[in-house]
N, C-alpha and C. Protein backbone atom coordinates (compact mmCIF):
# COMPACT_ATOMS: atom_id res chain seq x y z
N UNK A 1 -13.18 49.02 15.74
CA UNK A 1 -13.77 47.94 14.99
C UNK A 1 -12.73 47.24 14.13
N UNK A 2 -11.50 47.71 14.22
CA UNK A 2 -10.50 47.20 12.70
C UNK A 2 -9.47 46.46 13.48
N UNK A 3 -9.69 46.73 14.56
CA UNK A 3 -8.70 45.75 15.72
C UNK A 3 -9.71 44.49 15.84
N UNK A 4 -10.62 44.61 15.76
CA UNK A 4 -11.75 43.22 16.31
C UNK A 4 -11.33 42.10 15.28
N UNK A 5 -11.70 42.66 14.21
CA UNK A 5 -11.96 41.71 12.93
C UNK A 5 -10.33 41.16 12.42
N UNK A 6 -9.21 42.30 12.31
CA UNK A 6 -7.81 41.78 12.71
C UNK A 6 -7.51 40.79 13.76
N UNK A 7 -7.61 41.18 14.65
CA UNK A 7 -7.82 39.59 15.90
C UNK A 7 -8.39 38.64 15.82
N UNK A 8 -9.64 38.88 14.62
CA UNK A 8 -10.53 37.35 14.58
C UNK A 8 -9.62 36.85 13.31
N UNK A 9 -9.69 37.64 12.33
CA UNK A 9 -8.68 36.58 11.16
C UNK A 9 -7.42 36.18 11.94
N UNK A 10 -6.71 36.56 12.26
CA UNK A 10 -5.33 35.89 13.02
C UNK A 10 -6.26 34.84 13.80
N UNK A 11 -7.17 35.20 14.31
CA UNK A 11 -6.92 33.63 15.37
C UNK A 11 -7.66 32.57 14.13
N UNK A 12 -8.50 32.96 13.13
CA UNK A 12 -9.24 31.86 12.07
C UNK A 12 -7.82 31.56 11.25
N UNK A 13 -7.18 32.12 11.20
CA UNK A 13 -6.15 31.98 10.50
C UNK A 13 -4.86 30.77 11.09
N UNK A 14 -4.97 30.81 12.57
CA UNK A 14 -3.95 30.01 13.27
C UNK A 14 -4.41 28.80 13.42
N UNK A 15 -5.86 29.02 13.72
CA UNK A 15 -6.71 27.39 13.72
C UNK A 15 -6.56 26.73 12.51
N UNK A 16 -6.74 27.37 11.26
CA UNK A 16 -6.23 26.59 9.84
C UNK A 16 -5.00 26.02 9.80
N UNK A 17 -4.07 27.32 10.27
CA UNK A 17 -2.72 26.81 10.44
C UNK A 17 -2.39 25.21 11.10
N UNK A 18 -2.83 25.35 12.53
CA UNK A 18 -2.56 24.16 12.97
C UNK A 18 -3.37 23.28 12.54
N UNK A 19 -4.51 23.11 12.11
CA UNK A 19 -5.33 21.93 11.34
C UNK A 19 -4.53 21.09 10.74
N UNK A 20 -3.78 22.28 9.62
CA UNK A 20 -3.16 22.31 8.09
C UNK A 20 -1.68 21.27 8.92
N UNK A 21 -1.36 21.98 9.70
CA UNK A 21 0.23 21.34 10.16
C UNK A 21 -0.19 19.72 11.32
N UNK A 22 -1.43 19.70 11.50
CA UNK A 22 -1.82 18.58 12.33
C UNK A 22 -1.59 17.37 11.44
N UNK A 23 -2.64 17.45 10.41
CA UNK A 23 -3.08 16.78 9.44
C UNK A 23 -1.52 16.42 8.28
N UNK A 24 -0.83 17.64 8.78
CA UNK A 24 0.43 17.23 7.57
C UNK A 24 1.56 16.07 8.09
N UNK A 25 1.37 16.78 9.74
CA UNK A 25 2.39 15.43 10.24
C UNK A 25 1.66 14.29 10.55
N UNK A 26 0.47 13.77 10.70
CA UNK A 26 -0.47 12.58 10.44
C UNK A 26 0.17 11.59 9.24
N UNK A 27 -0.04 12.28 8.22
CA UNK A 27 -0.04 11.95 6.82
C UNK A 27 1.13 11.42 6.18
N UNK A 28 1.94 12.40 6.65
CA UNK A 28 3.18 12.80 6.60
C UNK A 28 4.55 11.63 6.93
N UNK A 29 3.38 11.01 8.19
CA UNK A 29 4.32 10.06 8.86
C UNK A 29 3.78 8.33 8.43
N UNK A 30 2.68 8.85 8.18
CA UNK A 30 2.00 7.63 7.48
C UNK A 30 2.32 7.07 6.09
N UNK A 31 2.82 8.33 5.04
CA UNK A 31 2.91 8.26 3.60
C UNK A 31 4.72 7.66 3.87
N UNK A 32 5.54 8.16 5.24
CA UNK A 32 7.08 7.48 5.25
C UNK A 32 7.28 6.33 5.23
N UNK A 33 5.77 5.77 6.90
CA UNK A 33 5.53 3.97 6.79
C UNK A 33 5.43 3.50 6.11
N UNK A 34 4.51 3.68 5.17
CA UNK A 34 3.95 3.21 3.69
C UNK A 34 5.30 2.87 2.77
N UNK A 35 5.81 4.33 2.76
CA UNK A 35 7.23 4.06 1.52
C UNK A 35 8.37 3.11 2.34
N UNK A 36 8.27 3.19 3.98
CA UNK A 36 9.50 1.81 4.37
C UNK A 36 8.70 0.37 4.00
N UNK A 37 7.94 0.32 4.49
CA UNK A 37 7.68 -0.87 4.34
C UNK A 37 7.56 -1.39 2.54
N UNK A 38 6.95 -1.32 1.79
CA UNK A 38 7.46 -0.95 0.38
C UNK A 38 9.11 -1.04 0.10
N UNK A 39 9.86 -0.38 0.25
CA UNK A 39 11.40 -0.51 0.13
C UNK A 39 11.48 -1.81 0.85
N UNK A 40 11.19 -2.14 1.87
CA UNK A 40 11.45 -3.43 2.60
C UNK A 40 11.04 -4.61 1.86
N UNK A 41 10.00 -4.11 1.65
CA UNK A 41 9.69 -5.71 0.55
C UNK A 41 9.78 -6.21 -0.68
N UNK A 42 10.52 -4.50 -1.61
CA UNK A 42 10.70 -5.44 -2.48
C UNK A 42 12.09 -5.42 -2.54
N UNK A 43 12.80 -4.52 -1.88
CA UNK A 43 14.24 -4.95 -1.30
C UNK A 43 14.71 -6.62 -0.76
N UNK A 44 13.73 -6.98 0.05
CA UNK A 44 13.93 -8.06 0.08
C UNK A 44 13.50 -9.21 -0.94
N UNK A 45 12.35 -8.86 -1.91
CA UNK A 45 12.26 -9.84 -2.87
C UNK A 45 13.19 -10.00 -4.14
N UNK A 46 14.18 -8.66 -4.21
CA UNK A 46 14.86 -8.40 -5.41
C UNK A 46 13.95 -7.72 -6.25
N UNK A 47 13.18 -7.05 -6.58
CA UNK A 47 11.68 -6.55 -7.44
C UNK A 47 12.34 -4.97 -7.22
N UNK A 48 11.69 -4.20 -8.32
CA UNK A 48 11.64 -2.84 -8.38
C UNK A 48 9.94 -2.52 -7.63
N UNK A 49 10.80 -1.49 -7.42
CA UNK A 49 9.40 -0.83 -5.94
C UNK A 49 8.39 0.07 -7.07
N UNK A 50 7.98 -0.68 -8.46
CA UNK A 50 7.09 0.54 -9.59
C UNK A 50 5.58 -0.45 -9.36
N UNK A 51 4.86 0.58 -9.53
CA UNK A 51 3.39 -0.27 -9.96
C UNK A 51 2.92 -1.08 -10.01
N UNK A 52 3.66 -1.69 -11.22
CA UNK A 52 3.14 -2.52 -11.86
C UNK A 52 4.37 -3.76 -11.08
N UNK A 53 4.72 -3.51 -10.70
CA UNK A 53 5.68 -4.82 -10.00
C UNK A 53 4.99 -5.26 -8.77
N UNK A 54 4.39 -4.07 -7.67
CA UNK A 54 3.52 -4.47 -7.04
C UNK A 54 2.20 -4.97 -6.76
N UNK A 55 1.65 -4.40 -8.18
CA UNK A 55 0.36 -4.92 -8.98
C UNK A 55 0.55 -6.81 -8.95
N UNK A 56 2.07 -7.22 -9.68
CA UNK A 56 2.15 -8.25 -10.40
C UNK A 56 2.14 -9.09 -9.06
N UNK A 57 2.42 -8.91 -7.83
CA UNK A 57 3.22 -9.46 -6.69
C UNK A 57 1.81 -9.77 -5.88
N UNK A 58 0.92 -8.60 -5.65
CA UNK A 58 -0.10 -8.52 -5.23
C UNK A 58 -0.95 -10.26 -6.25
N UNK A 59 -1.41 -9.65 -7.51
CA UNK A 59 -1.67 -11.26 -8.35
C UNK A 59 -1.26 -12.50 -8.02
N UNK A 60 0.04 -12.29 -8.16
CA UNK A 60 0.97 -13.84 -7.68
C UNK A 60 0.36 -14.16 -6.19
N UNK A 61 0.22 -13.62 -5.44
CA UNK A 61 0.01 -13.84 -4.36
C UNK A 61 -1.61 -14.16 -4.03
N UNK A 62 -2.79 -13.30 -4.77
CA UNK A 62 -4.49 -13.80 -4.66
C UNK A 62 -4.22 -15.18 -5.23
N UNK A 63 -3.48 -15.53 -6.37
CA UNK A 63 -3.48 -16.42 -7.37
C UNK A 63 -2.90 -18.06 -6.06
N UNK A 64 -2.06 -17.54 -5.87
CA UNK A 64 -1.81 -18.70 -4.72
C UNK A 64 -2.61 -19.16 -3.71
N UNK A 65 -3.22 -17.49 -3.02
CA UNK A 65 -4.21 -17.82 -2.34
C UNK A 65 -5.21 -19.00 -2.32
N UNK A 66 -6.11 -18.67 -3.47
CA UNK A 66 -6.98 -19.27 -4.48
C UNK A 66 -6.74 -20.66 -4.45
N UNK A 67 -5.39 -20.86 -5.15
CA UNK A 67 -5.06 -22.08 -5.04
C UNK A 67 -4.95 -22.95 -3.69
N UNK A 68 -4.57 -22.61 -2.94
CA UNK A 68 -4.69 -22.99 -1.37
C UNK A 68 -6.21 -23.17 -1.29
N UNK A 69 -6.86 -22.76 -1.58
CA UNK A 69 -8.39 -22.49 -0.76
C UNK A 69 -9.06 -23.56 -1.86
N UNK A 70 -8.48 -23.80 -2.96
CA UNK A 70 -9.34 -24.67 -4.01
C UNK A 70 -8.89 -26.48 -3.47
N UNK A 71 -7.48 -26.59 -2.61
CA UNK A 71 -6.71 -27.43 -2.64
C UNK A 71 -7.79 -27.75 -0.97
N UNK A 72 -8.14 -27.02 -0.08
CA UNK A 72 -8.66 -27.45 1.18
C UNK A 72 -9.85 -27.84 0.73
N UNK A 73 -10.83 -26.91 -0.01
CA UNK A 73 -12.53 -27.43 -0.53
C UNK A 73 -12.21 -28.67 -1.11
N UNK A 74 -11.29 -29.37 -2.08
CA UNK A 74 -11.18 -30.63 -2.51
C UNK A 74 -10.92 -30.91 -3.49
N UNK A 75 -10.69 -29.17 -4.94
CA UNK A 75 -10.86 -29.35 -5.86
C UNK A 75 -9.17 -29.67 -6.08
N UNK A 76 -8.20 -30.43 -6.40
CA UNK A 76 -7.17 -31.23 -6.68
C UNK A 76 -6.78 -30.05 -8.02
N UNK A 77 -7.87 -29.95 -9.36
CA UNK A 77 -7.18 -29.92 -10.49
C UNK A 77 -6.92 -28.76 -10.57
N UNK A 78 -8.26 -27.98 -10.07
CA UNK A 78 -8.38 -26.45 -9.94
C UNK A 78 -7.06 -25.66 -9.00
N UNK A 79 -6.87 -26.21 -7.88
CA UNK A 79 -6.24 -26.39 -6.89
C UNK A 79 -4.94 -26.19 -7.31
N UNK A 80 -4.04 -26.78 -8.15
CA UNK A 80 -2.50 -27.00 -8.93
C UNK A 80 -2.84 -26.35 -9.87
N UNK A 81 -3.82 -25.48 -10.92
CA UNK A 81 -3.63 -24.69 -11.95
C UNK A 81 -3.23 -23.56 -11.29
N UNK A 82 -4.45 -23.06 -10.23
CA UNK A 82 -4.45 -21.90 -9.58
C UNK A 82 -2.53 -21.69 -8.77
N UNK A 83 -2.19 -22.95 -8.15
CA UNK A 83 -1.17 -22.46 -7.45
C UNK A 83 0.22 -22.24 -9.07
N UNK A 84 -0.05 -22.94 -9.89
CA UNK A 84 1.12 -23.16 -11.25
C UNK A 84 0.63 -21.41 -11.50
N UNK A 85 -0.11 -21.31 -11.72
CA UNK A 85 -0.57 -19.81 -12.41
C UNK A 85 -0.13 -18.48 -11.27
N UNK A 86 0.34 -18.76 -9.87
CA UNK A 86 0.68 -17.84 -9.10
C UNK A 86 2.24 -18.56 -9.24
N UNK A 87 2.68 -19.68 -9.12
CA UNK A 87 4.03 -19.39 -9.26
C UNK A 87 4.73 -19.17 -10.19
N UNK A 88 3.90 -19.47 -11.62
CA UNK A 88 4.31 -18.56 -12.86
C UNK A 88 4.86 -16.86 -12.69
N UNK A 89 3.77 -16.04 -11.86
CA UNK A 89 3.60 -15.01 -12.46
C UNK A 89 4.99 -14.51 -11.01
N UNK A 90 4.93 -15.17 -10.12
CA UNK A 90 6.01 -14.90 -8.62
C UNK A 90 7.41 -15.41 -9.27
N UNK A 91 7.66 -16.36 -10.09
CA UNK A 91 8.56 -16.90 -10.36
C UNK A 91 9.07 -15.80 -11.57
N UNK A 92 8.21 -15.15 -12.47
CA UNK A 92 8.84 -14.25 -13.75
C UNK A 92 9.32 -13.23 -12.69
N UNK A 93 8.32 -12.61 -12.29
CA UNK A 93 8.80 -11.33 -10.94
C UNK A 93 10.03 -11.31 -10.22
N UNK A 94 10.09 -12.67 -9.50
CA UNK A 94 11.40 -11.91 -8.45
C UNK A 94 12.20 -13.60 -9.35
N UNK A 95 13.34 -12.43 -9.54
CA UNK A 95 14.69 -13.19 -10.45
C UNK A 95 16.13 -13.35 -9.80
């Protein structure tokens, strides 16, 4: 009986194992993409790769959006605040 239950933990034990090591190189290789692409962009913008720089970049960028989308519906005034207010915040950012 002490051989049975030894053979069943080793094999419950190997199935975790490989779950554990499936799931790590998934992740693993996903969390590297994530950090190249990141180095890539703000390598190329001149920007530090912290938080709040990508926070600010992410803004600059809805903020332009916005402005584009206010400038096609028709609104002119709305339209040039929104895009002045994203190239404010893109223009302090990358120096």
């Amino acid at each position: 009986m002490d051989g049975f239950f030894n053979w069943l933990g080793e094999a419950i034990g190997n199935v975790i194992r490989a779950l554990v090591n499936g799931l790590h190189a998934i992740f693993g290789n996903l969390w590297q993409a994530i950090d190249g692409f990141v180095d890539g962009l703000t390598g190329s913008l001149g920007i530090s790769d912290s938080i709040f720089s990508i926070a600010a970049l992410v803004v600059g960028v809805l903020l332009l959006i916005s402005g584009i989308r206010s400038l096609v519906r028709g609104g002119i005034v709305g339209g040039i605040v929104w895009l002045l207010l994203g190239l404010l915040i893109l223009s302090w950012l990358i120096r």
